[in-house]
N, C-alpha and C. Protein backbone atom coordinates (compact mmCIF):
# COMPACT_ATOMS: atom_id res chain seq x y z
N UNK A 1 -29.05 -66.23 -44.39
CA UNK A 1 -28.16 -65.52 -43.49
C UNK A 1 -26.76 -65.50 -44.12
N UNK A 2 -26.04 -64.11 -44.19
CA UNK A 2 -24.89 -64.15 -44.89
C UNK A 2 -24.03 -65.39 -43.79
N UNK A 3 -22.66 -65.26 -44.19
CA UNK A 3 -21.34 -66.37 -43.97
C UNK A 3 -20.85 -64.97 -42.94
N UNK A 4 -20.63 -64.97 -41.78
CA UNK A 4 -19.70 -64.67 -40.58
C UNK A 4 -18.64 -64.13 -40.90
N UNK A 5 -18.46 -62.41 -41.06
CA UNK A 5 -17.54 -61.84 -41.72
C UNK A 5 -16.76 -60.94 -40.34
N UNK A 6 -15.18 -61.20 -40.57
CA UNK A 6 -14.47 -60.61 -39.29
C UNK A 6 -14.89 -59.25 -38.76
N UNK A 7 -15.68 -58.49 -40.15
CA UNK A 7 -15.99 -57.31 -40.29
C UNK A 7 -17.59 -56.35 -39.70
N UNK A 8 -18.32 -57.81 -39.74
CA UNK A 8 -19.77 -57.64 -39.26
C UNK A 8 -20.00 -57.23 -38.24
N UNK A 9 -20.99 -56.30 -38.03
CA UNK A 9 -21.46 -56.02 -36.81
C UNK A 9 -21.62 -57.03 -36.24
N UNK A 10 -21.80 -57.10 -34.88
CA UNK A 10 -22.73 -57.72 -33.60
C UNK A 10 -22.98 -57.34 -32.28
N UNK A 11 -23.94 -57.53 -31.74
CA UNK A 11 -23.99 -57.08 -30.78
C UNK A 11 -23.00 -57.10 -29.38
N UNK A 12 -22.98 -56.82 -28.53
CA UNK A 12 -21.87 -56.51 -27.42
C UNK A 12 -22.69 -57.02 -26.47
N UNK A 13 -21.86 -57.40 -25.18
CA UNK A 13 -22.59 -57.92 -24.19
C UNK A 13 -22.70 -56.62 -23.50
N UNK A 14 -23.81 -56.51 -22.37
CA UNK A 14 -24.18 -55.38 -21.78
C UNK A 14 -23.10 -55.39 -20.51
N UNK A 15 -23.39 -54.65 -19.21
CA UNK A 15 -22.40 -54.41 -18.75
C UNK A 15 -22.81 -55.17 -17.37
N UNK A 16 -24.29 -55.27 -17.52
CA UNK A 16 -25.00 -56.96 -16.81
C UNK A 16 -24.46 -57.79 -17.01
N UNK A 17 -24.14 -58.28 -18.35
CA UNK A 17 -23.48 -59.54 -18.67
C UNK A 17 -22.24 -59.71 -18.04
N UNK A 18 -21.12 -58.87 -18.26
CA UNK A 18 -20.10 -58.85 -17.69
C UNK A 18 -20.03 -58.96 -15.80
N UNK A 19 -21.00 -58.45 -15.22
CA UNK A 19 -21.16 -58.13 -13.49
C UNK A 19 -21.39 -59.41 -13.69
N UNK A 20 -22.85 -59.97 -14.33
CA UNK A 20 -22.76 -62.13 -14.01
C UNK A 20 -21.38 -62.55 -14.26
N UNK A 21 -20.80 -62.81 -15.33
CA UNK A 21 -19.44 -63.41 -15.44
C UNK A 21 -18.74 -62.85 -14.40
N UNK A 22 -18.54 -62.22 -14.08
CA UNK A 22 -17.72 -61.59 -12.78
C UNK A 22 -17.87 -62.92 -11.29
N UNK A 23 -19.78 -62.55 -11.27
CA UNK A 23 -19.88 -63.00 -10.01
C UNK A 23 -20.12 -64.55 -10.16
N UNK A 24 -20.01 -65.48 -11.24
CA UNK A 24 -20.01 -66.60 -11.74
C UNK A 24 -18.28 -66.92 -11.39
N UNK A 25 -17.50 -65.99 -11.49
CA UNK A 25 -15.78 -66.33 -11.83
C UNK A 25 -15.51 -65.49 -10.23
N UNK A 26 -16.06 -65.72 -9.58
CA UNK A 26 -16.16 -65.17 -7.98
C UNK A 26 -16.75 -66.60 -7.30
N UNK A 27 -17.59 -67.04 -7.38
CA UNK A 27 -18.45 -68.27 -7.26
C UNK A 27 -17.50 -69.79 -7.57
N UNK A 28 -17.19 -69.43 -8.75
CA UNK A 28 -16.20 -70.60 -9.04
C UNK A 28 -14.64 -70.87 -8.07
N UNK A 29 -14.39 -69.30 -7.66
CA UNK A 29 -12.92 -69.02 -7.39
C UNK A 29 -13.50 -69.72 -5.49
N UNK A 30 -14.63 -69.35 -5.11
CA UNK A 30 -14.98 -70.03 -3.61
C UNK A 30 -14.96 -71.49 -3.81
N UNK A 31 -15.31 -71.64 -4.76
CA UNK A 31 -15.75 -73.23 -5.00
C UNK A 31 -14.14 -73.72 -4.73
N UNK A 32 -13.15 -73.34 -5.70
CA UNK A 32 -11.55 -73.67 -5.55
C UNK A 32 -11.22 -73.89 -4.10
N UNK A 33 -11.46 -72.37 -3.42
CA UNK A 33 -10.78 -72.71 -2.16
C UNK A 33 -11.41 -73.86 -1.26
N UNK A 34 -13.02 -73.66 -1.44
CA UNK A 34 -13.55 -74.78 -0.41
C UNK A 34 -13.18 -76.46 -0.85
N UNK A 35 -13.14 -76.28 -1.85
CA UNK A 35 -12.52 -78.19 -2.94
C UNK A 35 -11.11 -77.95 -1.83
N UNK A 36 -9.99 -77.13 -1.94
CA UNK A 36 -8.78 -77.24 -1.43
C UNK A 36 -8.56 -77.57 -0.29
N UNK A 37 -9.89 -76.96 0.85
CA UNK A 37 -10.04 -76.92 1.92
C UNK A 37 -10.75 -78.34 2.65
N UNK A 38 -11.16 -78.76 1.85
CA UNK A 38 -12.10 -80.09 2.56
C UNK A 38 -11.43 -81.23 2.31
N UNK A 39 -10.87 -81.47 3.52
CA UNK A 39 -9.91 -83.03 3.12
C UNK A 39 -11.14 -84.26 2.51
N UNK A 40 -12.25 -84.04 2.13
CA UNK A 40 -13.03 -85.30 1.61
C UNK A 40 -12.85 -85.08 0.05
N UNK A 41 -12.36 -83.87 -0.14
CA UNK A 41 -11.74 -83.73 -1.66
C UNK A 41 -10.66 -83.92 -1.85
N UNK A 42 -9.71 -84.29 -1.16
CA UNK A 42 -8.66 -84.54 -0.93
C UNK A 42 -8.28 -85.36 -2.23
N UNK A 43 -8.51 -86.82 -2.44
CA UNK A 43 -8.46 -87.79 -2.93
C UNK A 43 -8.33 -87.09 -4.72
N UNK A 44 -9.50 -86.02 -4.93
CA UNK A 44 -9.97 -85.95 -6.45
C UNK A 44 -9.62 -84.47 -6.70
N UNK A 45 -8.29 -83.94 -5.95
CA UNK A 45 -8.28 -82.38 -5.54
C UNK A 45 -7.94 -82.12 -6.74
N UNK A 46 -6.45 -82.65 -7.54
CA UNK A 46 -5.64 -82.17 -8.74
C UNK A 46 -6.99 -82.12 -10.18
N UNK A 47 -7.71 -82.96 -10.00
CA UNK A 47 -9.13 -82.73 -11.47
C UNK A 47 -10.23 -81.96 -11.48
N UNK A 48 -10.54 -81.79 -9.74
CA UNK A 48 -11.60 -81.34 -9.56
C UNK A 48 -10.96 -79.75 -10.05
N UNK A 49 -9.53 -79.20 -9.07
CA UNK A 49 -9.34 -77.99 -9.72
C UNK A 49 -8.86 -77.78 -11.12
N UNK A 50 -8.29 -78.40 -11.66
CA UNK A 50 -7.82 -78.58 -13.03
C UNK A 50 -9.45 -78.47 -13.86
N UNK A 51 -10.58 -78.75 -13.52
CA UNK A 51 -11.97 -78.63 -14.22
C UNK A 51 -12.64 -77.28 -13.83
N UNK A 52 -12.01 -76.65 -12.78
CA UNK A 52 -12.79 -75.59 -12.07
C UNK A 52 -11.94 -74.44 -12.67
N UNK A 53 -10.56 -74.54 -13.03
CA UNK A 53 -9.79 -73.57 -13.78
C UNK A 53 -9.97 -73.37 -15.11
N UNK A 54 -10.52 -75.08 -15.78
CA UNK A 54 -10.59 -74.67 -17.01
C UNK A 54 -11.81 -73.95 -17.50
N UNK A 55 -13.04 -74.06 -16.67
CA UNK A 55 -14.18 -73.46 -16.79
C UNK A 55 -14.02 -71.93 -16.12
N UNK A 56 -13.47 -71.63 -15.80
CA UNK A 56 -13.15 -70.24 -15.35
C UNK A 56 -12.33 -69.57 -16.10
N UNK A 57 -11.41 -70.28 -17.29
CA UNK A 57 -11.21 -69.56 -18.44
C UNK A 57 -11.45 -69.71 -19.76
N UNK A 58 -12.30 -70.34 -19.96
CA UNK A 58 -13.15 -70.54 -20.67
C UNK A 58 -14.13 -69.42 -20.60
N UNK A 59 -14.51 -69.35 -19.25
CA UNK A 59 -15.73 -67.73 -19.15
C UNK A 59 -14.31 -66.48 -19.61
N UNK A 60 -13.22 -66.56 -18.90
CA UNK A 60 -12.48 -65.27 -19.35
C UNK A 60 -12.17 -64.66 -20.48
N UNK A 61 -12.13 -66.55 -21.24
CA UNK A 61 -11.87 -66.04 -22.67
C UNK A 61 -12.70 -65.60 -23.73
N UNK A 62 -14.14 -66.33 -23.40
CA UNK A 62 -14.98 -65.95 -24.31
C UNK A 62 -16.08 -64.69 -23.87
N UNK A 63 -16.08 -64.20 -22.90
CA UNK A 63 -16.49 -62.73 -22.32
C UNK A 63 -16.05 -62.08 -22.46
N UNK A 64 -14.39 -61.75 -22.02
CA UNK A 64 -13.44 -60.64 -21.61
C UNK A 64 -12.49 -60.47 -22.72
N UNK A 65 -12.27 -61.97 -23.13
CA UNK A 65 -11.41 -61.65 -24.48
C UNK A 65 -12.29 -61.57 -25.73
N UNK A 66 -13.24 -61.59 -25.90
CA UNK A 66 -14.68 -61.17 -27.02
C UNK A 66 -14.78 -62.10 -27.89
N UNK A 67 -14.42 -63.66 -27.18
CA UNK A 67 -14.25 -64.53 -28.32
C UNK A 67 -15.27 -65.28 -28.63
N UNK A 68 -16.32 -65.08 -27.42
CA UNK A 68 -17.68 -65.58 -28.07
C UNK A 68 -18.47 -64.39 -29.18
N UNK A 69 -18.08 -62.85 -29.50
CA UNK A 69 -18.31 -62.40 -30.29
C UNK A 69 -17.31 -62.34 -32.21
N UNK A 70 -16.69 -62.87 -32.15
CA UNK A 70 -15.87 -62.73 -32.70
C UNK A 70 -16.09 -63.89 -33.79
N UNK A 71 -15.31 -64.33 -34.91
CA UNK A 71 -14.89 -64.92 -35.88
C UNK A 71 -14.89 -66.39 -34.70
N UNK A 72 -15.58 -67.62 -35.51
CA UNK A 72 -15.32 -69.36 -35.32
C UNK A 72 -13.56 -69.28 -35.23
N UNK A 73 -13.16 -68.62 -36.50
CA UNK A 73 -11.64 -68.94 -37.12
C UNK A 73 -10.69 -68.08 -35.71
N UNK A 74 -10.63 -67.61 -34.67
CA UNK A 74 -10.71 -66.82 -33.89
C UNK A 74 -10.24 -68.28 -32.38
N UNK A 75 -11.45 -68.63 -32.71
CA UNK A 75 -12.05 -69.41 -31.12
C UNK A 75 -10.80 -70.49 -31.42
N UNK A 76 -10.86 -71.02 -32.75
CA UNK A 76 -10.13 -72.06 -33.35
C UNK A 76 -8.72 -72.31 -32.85
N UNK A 77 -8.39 -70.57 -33.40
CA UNK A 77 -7.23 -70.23 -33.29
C UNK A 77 -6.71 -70.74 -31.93
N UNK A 78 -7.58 -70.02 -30.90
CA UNK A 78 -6.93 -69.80 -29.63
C UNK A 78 -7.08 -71.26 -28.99
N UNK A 79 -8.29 -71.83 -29.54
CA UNK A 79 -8.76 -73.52 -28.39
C UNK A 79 -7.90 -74.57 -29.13
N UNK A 80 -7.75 -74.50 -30.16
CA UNK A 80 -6.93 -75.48 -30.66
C UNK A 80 -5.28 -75.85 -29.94
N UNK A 81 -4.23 -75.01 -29.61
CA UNK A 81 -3.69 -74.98 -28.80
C UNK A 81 -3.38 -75.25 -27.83
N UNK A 82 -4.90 -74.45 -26.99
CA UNK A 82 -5.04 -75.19 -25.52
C UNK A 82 -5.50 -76.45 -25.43
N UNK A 83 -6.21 -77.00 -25.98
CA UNK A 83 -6.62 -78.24 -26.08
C UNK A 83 -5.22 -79.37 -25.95
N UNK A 84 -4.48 -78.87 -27.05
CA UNK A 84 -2.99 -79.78 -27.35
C UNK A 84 -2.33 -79.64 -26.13
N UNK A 85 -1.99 -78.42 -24.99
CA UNK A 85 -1.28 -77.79 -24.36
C UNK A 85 -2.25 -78.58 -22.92
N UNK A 86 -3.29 -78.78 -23.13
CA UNK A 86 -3.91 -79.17 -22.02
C UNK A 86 -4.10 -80.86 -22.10
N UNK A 87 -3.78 -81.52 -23.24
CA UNK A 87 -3.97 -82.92 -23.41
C UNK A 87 -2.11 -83.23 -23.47
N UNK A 88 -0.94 -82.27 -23.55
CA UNK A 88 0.40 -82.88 -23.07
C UNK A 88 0.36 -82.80 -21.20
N UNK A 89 -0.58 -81.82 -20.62
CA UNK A 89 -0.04 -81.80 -19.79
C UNK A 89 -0.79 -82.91 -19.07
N UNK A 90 -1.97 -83.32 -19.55
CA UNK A 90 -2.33 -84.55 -18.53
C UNK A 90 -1.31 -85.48 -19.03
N UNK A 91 -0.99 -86.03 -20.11
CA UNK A 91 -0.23 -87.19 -19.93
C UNK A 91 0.80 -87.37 -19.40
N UNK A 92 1.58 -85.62 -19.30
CA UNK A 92 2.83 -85.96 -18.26
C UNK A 92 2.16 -85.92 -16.72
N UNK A 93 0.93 -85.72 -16.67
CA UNK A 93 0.66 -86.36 -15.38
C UNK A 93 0.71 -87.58 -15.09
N UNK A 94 0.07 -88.17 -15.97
CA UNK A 94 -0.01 -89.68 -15.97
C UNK A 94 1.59 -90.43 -16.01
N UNK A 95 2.08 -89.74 -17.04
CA UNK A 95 3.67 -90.17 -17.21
C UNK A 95 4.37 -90.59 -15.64
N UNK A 96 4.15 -89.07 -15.11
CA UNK A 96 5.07 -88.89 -13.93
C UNK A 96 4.21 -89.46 -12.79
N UNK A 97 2.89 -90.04 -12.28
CA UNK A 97 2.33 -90.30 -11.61
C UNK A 97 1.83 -89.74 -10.62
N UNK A 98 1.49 -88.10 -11.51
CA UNK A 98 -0.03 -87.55 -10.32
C UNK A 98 -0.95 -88.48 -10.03
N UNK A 99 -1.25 -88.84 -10.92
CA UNK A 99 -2.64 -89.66 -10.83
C UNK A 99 -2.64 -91.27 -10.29
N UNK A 100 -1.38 -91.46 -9.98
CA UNK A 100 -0.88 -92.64 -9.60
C UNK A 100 -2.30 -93.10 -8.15
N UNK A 101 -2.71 -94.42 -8.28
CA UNK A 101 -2.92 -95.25 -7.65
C UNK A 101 -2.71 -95.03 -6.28
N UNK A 102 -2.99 -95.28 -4.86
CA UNK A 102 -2.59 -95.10 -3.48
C UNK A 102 -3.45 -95.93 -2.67
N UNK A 103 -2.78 -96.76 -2.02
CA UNK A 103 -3.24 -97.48 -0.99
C UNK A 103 -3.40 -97.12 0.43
């Protein structure tokens, strides 16, 4: 199998694919409000949505922005970043005490 050229064909997702991601990133977005809504989530609200956002763009980015079709060097580009951008912002959680302890 050749080496993954920026230039290569590949196939496209159909327009099925896109209506699931849709109703998957519809599904997720109920899931948000009902986590927000149920004081028994109360306690685990700031991770549970902070995990439900990041998986909801994660589908945006690699569907809508074509980055699961696209170049590794591509995905790299863009996750490498967020990763850094998403590992300062927990620690200034921790810093500042979202996550603080409560009796």
């Amino acid at each position: 199998m050749p080496p993954e050229s920026p230039t290569a064909p590949h196939a496209h997702p159909t327009a099925g694919v896109y209506l699931r991601v849709a109703i998957v990133l519809v599904m997720l977005t109920v899931i948000e409000v009902g986590v927000f809504y149920v004081p028994a989530f109360h306690p685990i609200l700031v991770p549970a949505l902070l995990f439900l956002s990041a998986v909801k763009c994660t589908l945006v980015v690699m569907f809508y922005m074509h980055l699961k079709m696209d170049s590794r060097f591509f995905t790299f580009l863009f996750g490498g970043p967020l990763l850094l951008g998403l590992g300062m912002t927990l620690g200034l959680m921790f810093l500042f005490g979202a996550f603080a302890l409560r009796k």
